[in-house]
Protein backbone atom coordinates (compact mmCIF):
# COMPACT_ATOMS: atom_id res chain seq x y z
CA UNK A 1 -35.42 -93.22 -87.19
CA UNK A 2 -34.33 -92.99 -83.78
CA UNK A 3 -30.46 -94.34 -82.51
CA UNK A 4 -30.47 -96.73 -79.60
CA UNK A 5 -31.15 -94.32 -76.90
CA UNK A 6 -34.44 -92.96 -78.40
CA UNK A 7 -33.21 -89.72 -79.91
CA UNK A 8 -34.69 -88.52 -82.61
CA UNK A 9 -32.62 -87.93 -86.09
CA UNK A 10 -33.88 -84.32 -85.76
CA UNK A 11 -33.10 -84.29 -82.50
CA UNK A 12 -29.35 -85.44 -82.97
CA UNK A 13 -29.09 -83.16 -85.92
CA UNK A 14 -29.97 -80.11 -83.29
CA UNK A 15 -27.21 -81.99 -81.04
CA UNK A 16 -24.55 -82.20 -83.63
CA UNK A 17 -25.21 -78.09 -84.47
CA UNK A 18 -24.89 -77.39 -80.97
CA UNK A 19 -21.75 -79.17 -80.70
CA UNK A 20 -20.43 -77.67 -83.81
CA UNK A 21 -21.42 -74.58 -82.56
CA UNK A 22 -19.62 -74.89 -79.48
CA UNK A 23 -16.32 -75.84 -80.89
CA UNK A 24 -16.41 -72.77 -83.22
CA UNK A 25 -17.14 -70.15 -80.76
CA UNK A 26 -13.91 -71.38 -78.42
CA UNK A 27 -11.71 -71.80 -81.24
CA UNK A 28 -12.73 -68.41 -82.81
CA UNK A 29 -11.36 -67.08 -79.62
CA UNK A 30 -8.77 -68.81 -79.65
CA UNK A 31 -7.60 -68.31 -83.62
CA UNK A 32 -8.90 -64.38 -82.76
CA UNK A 33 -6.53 -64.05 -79.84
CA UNK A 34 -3.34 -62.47 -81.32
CA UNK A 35 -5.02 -60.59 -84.23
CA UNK A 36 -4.56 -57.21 -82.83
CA UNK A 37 -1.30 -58.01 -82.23
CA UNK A 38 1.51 -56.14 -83.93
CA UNK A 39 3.05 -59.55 -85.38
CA UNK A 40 -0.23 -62.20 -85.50
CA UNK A 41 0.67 -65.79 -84.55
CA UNK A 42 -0.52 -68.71 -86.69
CA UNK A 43 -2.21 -71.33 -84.44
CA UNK A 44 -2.92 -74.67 -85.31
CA UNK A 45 -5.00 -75.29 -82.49
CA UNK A 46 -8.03 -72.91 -84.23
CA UNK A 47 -11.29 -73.04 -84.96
CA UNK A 48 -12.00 -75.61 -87.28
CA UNK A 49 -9.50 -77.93 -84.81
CA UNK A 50 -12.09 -76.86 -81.86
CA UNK A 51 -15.02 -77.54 -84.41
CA UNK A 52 -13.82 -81.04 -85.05
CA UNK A 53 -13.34 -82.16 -81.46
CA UNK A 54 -16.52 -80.68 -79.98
CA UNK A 55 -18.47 -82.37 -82.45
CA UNK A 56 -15.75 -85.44 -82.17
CA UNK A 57 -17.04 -85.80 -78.20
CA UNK A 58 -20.56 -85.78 -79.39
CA UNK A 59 -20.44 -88.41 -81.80
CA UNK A 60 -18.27 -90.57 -79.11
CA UNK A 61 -21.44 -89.97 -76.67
CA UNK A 62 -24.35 -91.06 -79.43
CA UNK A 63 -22.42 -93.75 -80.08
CA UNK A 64 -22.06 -94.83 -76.21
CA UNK A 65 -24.80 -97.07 -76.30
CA UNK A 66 -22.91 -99.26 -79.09
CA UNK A 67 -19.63 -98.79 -77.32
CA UNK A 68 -19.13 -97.95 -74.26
CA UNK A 69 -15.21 -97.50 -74.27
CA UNK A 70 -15.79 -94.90 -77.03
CA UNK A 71 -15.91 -91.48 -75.09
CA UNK A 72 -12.82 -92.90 -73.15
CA UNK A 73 -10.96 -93.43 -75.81
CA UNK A 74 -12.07 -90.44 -77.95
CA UNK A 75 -10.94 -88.21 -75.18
CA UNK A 76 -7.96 -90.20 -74.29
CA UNK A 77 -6.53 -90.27 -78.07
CA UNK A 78 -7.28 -86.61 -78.71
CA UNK A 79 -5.87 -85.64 -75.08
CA UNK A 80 -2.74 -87.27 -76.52
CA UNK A 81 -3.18 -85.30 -79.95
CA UNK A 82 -2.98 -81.95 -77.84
CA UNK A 83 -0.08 -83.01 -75.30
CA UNK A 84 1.93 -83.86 -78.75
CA UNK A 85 1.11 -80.91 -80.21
CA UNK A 86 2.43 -78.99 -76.74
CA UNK A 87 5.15 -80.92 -76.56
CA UNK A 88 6.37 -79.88 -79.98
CA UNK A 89 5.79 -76.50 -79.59
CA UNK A 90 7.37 -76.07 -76.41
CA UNK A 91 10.20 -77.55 -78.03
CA UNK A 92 10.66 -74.66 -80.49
CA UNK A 93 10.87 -72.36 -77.60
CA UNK A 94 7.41 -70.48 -78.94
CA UNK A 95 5.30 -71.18 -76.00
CA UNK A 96 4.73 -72.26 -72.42
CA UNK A 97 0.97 -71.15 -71.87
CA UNK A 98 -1.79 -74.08 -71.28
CA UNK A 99 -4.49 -72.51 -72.01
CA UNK A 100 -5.32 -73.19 -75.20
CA UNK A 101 -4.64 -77.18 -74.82
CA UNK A 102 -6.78 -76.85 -71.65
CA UNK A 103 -9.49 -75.48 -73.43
CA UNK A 104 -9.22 -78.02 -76.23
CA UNK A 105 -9.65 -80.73 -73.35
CA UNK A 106 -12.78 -78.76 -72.51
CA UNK A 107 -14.14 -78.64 -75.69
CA UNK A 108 -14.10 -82.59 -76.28
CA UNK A 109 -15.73 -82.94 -73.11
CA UNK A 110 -18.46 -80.20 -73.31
CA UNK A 111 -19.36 -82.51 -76.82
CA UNK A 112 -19.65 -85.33 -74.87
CA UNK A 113 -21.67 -83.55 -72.57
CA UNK A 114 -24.28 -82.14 -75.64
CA UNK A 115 -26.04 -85.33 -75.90
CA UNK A 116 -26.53 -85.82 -72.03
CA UNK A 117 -27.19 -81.78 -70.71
CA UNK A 118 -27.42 -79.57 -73.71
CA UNK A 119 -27.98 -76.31 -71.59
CA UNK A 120 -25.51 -77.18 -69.07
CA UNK A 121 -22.80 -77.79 -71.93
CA UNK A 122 -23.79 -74.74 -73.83
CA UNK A 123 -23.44 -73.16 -70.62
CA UNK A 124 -20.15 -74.13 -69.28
CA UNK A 125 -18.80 -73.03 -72.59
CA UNK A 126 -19.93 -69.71 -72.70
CA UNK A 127 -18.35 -69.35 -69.58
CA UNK A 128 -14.96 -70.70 -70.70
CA UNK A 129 -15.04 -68.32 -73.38
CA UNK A 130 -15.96 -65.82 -71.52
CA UNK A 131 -13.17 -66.66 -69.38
CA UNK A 132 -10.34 -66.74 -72.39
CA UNK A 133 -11.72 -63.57 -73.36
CA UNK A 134 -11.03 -61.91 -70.23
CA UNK A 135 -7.39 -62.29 -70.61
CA UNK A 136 -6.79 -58.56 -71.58
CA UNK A 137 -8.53 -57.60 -68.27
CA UNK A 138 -7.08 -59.99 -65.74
CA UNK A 139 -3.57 -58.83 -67.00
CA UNK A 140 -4.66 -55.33 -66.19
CA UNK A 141 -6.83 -55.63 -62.73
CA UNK A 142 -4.41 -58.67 -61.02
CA UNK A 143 -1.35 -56.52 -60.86
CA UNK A 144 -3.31 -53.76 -59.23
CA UNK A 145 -5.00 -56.16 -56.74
CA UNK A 146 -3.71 -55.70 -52.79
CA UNK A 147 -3.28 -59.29 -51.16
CA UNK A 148 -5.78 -57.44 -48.61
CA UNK A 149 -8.60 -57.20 -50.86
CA UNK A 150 -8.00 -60.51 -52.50
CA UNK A 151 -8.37 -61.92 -48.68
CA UNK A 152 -11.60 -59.90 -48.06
CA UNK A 153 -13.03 -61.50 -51.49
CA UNK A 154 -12.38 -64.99 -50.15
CA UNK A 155 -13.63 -64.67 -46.87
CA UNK A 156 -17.20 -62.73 -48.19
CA UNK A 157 -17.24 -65.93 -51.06
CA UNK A 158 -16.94 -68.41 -47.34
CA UNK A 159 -19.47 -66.41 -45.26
CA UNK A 160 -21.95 -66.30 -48.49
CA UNK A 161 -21.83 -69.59 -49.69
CA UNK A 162 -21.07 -71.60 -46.68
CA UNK A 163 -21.87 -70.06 -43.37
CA UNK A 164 -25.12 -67.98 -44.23
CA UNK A 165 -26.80 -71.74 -45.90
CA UNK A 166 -26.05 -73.65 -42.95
CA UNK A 167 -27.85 -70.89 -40.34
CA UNK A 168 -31.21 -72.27 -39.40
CA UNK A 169 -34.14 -71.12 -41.21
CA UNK A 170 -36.49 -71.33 -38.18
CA UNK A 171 -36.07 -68.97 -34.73
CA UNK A 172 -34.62 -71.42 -32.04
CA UNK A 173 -34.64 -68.94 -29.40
CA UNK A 174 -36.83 -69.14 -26.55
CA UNK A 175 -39.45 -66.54 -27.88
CA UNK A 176 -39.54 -67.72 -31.44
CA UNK A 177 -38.75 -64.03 -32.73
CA UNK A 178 -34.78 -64.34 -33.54
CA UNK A 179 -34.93 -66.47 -37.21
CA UNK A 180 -30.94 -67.07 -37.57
CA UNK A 181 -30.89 -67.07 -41.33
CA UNK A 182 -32.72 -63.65 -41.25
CA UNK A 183 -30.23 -62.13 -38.57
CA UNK A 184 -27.19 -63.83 -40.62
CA UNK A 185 -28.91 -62.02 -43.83
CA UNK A 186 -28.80 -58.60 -42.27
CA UNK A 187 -25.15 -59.01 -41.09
CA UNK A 188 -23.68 -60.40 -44.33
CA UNK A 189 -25.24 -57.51 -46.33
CA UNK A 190 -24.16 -54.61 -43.63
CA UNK A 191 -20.50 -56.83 -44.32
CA UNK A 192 -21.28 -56.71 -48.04
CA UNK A 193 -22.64 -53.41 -48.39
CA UNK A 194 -18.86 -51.98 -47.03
CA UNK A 195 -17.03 -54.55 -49.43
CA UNK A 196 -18.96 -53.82 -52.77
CA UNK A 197 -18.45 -49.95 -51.99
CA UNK A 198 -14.93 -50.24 -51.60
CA UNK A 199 -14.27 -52.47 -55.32
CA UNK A 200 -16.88 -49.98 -56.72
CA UNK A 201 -14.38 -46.87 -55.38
CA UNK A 202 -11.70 -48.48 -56.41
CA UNK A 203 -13.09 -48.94 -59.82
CA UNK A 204 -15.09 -45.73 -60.18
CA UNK A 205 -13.99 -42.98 -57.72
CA UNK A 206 -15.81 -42.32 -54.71
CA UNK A 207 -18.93 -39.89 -55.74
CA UNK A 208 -19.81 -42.56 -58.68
CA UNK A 209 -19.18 -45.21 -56.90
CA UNK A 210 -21.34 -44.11 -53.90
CA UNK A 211 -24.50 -43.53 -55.70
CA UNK A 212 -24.64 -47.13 -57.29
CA UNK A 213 -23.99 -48.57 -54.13
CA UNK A 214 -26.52 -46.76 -52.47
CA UNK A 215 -28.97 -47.69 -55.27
CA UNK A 216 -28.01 -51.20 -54.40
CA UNK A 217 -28.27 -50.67 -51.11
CA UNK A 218 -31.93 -49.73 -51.53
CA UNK A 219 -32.91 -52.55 -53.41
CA UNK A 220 -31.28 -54.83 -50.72
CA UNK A 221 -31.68 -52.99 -47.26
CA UNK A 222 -31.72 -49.75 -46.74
CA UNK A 223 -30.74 -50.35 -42.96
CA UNK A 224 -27.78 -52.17 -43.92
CA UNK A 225 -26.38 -49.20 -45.89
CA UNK A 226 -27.41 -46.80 -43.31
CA UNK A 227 -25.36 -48.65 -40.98
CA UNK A 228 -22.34 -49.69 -43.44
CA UNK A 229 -21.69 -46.59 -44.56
CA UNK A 230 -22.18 -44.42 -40.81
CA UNK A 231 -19.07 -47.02 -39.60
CA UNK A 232 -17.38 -46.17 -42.67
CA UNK A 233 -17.48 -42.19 -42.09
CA UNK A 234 -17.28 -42.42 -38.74
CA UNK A 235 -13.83 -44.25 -39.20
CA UNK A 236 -12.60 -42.03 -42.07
CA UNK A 237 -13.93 -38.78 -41.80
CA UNK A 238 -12.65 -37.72 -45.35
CA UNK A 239 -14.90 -40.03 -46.86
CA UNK A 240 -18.01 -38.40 -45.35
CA UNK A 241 -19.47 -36.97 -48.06
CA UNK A 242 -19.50 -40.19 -50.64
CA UNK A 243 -20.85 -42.15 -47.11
CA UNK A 244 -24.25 -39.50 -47.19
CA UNK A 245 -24.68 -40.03 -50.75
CA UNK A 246 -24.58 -43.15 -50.71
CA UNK A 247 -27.33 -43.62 -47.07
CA UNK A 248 -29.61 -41.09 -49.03
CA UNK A 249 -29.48 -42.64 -52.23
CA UNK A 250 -30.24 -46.07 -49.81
CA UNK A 251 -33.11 -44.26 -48.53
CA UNK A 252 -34.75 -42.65 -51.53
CA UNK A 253 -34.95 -46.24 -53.15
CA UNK A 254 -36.20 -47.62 -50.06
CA UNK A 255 -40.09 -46.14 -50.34
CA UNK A 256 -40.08 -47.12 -54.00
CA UNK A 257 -38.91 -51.09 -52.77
CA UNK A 258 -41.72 -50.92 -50.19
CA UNK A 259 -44.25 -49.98 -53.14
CA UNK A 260 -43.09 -52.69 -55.53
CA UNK A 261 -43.46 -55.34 -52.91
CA UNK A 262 -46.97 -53.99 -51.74
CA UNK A 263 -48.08 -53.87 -55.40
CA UNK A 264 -47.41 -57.50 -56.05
CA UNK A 265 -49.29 -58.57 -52.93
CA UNK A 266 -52.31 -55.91 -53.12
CA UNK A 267 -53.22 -53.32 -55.78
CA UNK A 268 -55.61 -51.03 -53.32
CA UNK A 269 -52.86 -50.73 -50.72
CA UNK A 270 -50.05 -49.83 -53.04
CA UNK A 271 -52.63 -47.12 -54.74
CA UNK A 272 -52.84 -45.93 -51.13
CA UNK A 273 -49.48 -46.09 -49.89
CA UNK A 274 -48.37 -44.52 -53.63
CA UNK A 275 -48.92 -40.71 -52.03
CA UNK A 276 -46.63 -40.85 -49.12
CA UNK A 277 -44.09 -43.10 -50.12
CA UNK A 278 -43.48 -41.17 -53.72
CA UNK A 279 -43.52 -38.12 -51.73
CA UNK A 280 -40.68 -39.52 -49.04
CA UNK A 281 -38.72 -40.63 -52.01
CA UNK A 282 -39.03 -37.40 -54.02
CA UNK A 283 -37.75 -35.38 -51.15
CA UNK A 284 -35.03 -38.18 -50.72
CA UNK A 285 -34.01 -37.89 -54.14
CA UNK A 286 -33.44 -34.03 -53.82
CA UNK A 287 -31.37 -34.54 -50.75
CA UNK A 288 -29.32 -37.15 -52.82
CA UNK A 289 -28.56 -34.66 -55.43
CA UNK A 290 -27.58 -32.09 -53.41
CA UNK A 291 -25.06 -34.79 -51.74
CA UNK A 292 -24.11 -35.43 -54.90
CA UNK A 293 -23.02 -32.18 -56.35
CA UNK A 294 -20.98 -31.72 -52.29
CA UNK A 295 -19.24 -34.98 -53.21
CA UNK A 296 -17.55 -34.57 -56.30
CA UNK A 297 -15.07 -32.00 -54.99
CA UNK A 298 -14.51 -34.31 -51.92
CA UNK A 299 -14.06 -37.13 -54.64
CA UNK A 300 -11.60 -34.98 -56.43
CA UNK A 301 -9.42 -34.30 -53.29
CA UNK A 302 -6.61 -36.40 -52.41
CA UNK A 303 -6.57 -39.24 -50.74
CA UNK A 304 -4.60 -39.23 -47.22
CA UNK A 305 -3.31 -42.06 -45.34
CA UNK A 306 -6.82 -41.95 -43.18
CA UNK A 307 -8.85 -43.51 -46.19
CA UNK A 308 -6.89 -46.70 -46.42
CA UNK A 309 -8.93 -49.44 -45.77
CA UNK A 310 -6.90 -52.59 -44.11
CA UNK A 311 -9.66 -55.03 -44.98
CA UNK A 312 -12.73 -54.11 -46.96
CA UNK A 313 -14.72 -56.71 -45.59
CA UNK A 314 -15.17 -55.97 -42.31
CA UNK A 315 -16.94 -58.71 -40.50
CA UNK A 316 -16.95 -57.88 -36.89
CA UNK A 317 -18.55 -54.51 -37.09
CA UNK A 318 -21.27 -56.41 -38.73
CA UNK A 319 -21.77 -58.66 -36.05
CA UNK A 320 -22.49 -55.31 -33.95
CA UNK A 321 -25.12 -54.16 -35.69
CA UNK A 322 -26.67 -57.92 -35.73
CA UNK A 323 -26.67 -57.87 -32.31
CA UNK A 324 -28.29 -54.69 -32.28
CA UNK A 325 -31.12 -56.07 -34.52
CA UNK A 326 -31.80 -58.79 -32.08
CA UNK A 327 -32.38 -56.92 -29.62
CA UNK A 328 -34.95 -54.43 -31.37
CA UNK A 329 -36.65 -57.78 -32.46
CA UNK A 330 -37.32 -58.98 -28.67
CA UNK A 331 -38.39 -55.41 -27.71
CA UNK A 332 -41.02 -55.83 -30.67
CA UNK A 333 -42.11 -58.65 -29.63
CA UNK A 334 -43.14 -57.88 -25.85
CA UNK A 335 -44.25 -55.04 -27.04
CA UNK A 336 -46.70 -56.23 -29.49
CA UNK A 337 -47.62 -58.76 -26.76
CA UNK A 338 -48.35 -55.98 -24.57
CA UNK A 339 -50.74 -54.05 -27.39
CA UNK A 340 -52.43 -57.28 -28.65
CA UNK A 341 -54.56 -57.03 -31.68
CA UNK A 342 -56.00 -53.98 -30.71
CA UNK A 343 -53.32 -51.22 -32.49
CA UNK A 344 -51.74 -52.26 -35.29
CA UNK A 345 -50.94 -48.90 -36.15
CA UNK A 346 -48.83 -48.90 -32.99
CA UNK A 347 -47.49 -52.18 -33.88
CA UNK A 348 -46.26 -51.10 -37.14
CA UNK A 349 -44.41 -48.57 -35.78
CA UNK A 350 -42.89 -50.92 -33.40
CA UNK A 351 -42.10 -53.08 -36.24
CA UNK A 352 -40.20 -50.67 -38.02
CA UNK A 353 -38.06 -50.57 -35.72
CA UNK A 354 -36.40 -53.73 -36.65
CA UNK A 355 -37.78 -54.81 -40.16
CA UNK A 356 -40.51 -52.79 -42.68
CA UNK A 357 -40.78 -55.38 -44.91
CA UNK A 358 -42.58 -58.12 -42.43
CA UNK A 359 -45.11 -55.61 -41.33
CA UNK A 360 -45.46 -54.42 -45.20
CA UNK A 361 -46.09 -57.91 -46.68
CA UNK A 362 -48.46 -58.86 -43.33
CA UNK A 363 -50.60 -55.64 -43.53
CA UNK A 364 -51.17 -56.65 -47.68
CA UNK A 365 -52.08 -59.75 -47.44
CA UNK A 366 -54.41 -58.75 -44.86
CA UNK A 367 -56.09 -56.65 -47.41
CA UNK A 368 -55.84 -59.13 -50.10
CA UNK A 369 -57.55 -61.42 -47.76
CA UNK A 370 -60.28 -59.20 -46.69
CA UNK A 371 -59.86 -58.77 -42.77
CA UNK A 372 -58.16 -55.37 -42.82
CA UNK A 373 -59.10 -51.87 -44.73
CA UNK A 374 -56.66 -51.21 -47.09
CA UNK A 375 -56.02 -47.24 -46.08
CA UNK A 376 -55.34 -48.47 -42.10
CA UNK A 377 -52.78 -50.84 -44.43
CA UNK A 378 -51.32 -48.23 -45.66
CA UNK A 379 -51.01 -45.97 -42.51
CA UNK A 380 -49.90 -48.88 -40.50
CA UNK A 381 -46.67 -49.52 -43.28
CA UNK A 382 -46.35 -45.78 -43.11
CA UNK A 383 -45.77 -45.31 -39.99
CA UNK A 384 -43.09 -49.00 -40.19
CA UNK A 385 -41.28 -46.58 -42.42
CA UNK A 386 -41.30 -43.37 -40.41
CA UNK A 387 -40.49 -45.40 -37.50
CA UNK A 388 -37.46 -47.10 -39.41
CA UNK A 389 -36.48 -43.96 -40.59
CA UNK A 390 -35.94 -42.67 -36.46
CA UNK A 391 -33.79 -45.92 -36.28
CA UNK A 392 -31.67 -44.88 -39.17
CA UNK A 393 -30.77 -41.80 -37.74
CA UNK A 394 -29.82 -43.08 -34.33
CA UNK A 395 -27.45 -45.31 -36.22
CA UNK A 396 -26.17 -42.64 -38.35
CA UNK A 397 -25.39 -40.36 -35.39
CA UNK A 398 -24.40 -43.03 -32.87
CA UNK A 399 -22.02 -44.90 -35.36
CA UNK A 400 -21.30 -41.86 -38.21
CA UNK A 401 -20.56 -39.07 -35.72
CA UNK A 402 -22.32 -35.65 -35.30
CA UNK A 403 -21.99 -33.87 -38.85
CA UNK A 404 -23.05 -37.45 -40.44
CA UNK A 405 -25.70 -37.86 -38.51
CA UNK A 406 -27.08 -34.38 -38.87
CA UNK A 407 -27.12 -34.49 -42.30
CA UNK A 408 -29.21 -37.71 -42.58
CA UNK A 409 -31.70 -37.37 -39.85
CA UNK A 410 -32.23 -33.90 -40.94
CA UNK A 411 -32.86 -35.19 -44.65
CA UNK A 412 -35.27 -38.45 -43.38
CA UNK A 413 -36.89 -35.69 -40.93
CA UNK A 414 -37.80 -33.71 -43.51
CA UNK A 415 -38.55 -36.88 -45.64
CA UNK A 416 -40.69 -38.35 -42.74
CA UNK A 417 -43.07 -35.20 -42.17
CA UNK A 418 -43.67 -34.87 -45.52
CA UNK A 419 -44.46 -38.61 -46.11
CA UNK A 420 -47.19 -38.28 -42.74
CA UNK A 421 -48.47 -35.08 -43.61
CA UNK A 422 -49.72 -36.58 -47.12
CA UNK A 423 -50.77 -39.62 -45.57
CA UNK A 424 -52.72 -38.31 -43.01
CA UNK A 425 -54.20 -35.51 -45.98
CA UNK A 426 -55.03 -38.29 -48.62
């Protein structure tokens, strides 16, 4: 048998449990709430209430196609149900709090929505329990919250989701080598990079907290740290040591990124490029340890009036560097008009000057396709990397000051000779 919109009996059945399902996992939240209080409160608003009128909305939208008016007036007479029941407790002085009529509201409609968008109405209720759940912790985290921060979180949440999607995909520029999108990218995560690291100190301390952001950095771009972090110890000197952790930590994830990208384009050229890269990121890794042990006592130290940060996310520095990367890009490109075809070893290093991954993903697909040797491949990402590597260190030292930037160009020096010496030996 099948009801009049061609669902299945088995197929409602597997509705109505989802429903049911639904209903009981808010309301056991919601009936769970004050158990670890000293005095529990009885609620009549509990599960089997939230049961009922999560599989109430369901039924209401099965039987749409009979009646129409039914989901209206479903949710209409048990909206009234829960404003009584408010109403009457208010009145007894016990509560003022919404929240659980709110997420009775919720619950009828995520029934409703069960027969239309199963996944989207399981969904949306895991998140609203999630969200009553996190009661404990917004009670703990708001009060320690600085209006500052709060206005940095808002304006990374605008340039994210509104200005970075409207930025053209496609270069506009006269040359055709300054993608907007790509630029924007860079910019938002030098921005982002700051403003994660500061809610990760916060939370964590600064040695902890500057070794998972530099991991994160890695993954993301390695440049962006580099250049996030230098502004950040150039402008707070005290916070010097966390700032190196966290660029060498960057860095030593950077050769193993470059490898996993390779390998899912071409096998031969990540089995070549294995040697030097592992070997850059080894001795990157021992440099971030040794960071790491110099940072804890800095971490331990108190903090003076120079480490306050006004506004974590710290847009206009970001622009800097943006501009900075479109400039490298239209010195690569007359540059690699001037070579041609003829040295794309040379251009690789050119192109690591503003970007490794372009040159890493061209050079494997190259391979993949035949037209290029994988070990000159290899070489010619190598040498992207070294040469990225030189621009990392200029931006360390320009923007991080002297002792910064000895510390990580002596640490990607060390890292870069060792990467070409195996490269040039395997």
């Amino acid at each position: 048998m099948q009801d009049p919109s061609g669902t299945s009996d088995l197929a409602l059945l597997v509705e109505g449990a989802i429903a049911l399902g639904l209903g009981l996992c808010i309301g056991l939240e919601r009936e769970h709430r004050h158990v670890d209080e000293a005095q529990p409160k009885s609620t009549i608003l509990g599960v089997r209430t939230f049961a009922l009128m999560a599989l109430a909305g369901w039924l209401s939208a099965v039987l749409e196609t009979k009646w129409s008016w039914l989901p209206a007036v479903t949710l209409a007479l048990l909206g009234l149900l829960i404003v009584a029941q408010y109403v009457r407790e208010s009145a007894g002085g016990d509560r003022l709090g919404l929240t659980t009529e709110v997420a009775a509201l919720l619950t009828v409609i995520f029934g409703l929505l069960v027969h239309h968008d199963v996944q989207l109405a399981v969904a949306l209720a895991l998140v609203t329990t999630l969200v009553l759940i996190s009661k404990p912790w917004v009670r703990v985290v708001l009060p320690r919250l600085l209006r500052t921060e709060l206005l940095a979180a808002l304006q990374f949440l605008i340039v994210v989701a509104v200005v970075l999607p409207l930025l053209p995909v496609e270069p506009a520029d006269p040359w055709g080598v300054l993608p907007p999108r790509k630029i924007g990218l860079f910019v938002v995560l030098v921005a982002g990079v700051g403003f994660v690291g500061y809610v990760l100190t916060r939370l964590l301390g600064r040695a902890r907290a500057a070794g998972l952001t530099g991991v994160l950095g890695g993954i993301t771009s390695s440049t962006a740290m580099t250049a996030a972090m230098a502004q950040q110890a150039g402008k707070h000197p005290a916070q010097r040591a966390s700032c190196e952790l966290a660029v060498l930590a960057a860095n030593a994830i950077m050769p193993l990124r470059v490898l996993a990208v390779v390998f899912a384009v071409s096998r031969p050229v990540a089995l070549e490029l294995a040697p030097p890269m592992g070997a850059m990121s080894v001795v990157l890794l021992l440099a971030t340890l040794q960071s790491a042990r110099a940072a804890r006592p800095a971490d331990s130290a108190p903090h003076d009036g120079e480490t306050a940060v006004r506004n974590p996310f710290a847009l206009v520095p970001a622009l800097k560097w943006g501009a900075f990367l479109c400039v490298v890009l239209i010195g690569v490109h007359f540059a690699q008009q001037a070579l041609g075809d003829r040295g794309l070893l040379a251009a690789g290093a050119l192109a690591g000057l503003a970007d490794v991954d372009a040159i890493t993903l061209a050079s494997a697909r190259q391979v993949d396709a035949g037209t290029l040797a994988s070990g000159t491949a290899a070489l010619a990402i190598t040498l992207a990397v070294l040469s990225n590597s030189v621009v990392k260190g200029v931006i360390a030292r320009v923007s991080g000051g002297p002792a910064f930037g000895r510390t990580i160009a002596a640490a990607l020096g060390v890292a870069m000779a060792v990467a070409l010496l195996v490269a040039l030996l395997v």
